[in-house]
N, C-alpha and C. Protein backbone atom coordinates (compact mmCIF):
# COMPACT_ATOMS: atom_id res chain seq x y z
N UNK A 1 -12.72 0.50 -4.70
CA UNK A 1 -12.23 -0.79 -5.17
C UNK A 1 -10.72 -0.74 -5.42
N UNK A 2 -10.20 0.68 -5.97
CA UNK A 2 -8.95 0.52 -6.40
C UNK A 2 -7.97 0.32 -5.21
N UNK A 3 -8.76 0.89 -3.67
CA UNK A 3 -7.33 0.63 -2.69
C UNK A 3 -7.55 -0.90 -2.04
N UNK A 4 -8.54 -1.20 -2.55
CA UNK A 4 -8.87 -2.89 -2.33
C UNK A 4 -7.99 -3.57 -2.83
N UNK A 5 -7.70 -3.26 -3.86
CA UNK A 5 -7.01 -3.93 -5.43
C UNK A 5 -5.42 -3.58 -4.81
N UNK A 6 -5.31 -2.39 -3.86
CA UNK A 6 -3.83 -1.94 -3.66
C UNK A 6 -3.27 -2.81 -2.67
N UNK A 7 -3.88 -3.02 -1.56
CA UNK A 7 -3.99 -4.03 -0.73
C UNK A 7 -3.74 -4.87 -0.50
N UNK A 8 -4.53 -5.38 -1.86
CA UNK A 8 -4.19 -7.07 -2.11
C UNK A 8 -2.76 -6.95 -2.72
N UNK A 9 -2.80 -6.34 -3.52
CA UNK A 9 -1.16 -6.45 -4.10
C UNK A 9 0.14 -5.95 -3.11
N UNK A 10 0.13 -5.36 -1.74
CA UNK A 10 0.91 -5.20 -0.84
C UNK A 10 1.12 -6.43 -0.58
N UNK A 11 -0.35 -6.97 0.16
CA UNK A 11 -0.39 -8.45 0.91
C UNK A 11 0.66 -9.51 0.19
N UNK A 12 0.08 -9.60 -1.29
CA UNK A 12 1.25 -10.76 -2.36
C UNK A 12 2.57 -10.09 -2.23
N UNK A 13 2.85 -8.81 -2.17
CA UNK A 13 4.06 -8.40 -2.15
C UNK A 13 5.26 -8.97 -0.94
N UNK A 14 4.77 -8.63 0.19
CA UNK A 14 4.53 -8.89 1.29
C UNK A 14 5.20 -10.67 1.90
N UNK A 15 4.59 -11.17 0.97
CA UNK A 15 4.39 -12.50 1.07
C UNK A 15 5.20 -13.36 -0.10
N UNK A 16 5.55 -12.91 -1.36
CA UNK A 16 6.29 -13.49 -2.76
C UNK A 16 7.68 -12.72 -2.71
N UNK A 17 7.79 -11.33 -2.11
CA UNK A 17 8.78 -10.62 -1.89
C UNK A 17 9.31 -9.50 -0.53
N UNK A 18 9.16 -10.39 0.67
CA UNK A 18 9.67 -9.85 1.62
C UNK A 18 10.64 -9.09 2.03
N UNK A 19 11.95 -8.95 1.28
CA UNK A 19 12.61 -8.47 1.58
C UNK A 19 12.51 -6.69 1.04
N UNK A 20 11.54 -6.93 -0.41
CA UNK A 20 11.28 -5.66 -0.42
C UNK A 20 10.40 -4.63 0.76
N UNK A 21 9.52 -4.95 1.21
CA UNK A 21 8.60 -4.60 2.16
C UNK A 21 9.76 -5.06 3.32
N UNK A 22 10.69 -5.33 4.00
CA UNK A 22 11.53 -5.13 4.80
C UNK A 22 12.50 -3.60 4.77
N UNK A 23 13.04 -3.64 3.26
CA UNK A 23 14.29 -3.18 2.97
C UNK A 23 13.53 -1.87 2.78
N UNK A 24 11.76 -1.48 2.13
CA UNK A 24 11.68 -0.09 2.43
C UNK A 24 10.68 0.76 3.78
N UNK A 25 11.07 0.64 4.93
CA UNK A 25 10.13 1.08 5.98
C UNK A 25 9.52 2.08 5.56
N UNK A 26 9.83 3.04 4.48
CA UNK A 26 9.20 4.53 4.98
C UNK A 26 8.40 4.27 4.09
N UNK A 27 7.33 3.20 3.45
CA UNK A 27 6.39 2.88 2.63
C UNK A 27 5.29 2.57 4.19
N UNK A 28 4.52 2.75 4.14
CA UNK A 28 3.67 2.21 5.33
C UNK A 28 2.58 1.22 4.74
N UNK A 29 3.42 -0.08 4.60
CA UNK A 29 2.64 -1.48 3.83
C UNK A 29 1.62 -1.77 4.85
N UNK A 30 1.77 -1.58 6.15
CA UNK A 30 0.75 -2.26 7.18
C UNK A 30 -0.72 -1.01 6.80
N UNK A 31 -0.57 -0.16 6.72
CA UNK A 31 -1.34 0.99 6.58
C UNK A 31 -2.13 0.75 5.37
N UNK A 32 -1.64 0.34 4.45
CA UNK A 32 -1.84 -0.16 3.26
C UNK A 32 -3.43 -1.24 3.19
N UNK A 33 -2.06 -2.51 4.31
CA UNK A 33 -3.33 -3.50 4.04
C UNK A 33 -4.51 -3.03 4.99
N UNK A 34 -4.32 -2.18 6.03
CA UNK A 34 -5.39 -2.07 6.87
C UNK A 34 -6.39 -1.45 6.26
N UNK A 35 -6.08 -0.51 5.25
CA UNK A 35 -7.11 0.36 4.51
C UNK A 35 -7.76 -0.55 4.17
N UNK A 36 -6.99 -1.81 3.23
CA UNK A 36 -8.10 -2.74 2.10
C UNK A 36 -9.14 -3.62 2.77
N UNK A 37 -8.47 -3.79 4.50
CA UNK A 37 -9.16 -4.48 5.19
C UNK A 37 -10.08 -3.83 5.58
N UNK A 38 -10.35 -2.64 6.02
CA UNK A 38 -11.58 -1.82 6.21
C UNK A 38 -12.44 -1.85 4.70
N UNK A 39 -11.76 -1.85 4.06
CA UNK A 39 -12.67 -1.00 2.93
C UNK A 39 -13.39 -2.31 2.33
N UNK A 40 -12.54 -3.21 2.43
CA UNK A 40 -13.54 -4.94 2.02
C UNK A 40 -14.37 -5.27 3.07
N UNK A 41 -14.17 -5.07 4.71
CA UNK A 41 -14.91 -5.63 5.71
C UNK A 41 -15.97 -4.32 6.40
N UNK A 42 -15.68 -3.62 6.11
CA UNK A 42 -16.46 -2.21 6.64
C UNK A 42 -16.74 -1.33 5.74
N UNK A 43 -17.36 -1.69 4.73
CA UNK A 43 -17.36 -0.72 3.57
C UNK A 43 -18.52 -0.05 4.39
N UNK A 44 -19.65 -0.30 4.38
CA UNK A 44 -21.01 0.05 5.13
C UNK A 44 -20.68 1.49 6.25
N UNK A 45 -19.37 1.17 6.87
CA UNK A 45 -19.13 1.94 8.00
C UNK A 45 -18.02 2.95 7.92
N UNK A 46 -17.42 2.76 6.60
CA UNK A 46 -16.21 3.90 6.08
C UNK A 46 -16.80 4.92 6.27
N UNK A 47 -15.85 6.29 6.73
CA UNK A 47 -15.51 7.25 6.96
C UNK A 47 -15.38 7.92 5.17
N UNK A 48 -16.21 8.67 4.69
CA UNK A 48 -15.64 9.23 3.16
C UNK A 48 -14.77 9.94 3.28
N UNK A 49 -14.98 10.74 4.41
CA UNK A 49 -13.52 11.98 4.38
C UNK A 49 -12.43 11.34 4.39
N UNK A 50 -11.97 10.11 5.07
CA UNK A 50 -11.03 9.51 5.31
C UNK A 50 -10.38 9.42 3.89
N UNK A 51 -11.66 8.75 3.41
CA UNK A 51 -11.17 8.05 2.31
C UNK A 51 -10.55 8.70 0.59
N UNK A 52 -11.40 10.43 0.97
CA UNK A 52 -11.14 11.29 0.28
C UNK A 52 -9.56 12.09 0.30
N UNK A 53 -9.19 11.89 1.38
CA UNK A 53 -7.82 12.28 2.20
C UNK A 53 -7.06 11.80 1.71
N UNK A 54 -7.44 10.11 1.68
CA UNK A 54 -5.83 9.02 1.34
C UNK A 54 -5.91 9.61 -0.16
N UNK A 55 -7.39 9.37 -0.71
CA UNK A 55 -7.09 9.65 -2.49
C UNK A 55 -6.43 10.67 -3.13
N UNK A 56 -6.56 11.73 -2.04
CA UNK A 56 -6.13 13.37 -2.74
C UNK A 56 -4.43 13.57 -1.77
N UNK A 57 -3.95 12.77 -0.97
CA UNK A 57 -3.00 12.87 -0.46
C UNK A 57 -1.91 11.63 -0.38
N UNK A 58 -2.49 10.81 0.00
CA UNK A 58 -1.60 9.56 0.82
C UNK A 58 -1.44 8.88 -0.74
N UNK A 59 -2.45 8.56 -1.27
CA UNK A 59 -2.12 8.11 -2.76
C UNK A 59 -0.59 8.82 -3.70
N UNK A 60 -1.20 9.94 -3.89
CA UNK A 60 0.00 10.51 -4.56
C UNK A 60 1.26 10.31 -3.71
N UNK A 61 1.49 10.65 -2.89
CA UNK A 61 2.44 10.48 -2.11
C UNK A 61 3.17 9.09 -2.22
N UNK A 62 2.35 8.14 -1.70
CA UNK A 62 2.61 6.54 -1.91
C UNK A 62 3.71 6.43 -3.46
N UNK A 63 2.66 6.95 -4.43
CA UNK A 63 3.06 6.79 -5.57
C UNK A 63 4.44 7.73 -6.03
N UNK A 64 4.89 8.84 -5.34
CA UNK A 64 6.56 9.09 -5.65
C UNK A 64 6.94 8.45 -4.66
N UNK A 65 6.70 7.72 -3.53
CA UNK A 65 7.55 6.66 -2.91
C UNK A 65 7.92 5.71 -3.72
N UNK A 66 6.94 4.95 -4.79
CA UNK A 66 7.23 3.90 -5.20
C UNK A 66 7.91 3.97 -6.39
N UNK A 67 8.19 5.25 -6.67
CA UNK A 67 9.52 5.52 -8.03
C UNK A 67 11.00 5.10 -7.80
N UNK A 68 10.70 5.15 -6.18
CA UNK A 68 12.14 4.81 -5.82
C UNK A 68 12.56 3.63 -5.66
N UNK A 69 11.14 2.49 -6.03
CA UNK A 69 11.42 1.07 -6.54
C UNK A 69 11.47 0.21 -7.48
N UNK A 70 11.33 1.48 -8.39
CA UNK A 70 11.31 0.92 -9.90
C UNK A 70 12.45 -0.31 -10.29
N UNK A 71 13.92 0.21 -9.72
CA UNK A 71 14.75 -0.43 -10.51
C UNK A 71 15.54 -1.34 -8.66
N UNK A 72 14.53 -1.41 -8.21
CA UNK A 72 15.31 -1.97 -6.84
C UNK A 72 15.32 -3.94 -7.41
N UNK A 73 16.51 -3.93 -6.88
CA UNK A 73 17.02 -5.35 -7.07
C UNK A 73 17.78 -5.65 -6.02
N UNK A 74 17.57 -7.38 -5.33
CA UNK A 74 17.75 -7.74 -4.16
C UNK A 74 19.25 -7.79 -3.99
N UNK A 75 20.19 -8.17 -3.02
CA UNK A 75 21.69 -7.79 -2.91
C UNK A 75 21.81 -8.88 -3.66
N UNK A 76 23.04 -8.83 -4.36
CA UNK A 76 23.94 -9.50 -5.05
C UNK A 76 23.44 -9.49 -6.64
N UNK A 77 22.48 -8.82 -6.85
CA UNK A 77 21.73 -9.37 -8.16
C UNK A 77 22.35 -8.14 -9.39
């Protein structure tokens, strides 16, 4: 549920604040929503290892990426 929940909040991101999801490529937002989209539309047919992988790897990872957006503010601001 929680990368469901991650997902969705890329997607609003995505969509309320574009330029962030522009300005950082080396975040992989599409990767993101595709997970939530499997994992809401194919739960039945998920892969666990997969899913054990992102949790014990791609997660953490994600998450010191996103330290480096703590204090990001759009130009001129």
């Amino acid at each position: 549920m929680t990368l469901i929940i991650l997902g969705e909040g890329v997607t609003r991101l995505e969509r309320d604040y574009p330029a962030v999801v522009r300005d950082h490529p080396e975040i992989e937002w599409q990767q993101i929503i595709g997970m939530r989209d499997r994992a809401a539309h194919g739960y039945l047919t998920l892969d666990m290892n997969i899913i054990w992988e992102t949790v014990q790897s791609s997660i953490p990872d994600l998450l010191d990426r996103l330290q480096t957006l703590r204090h990001w503010r759009p130009q001129g601001e």
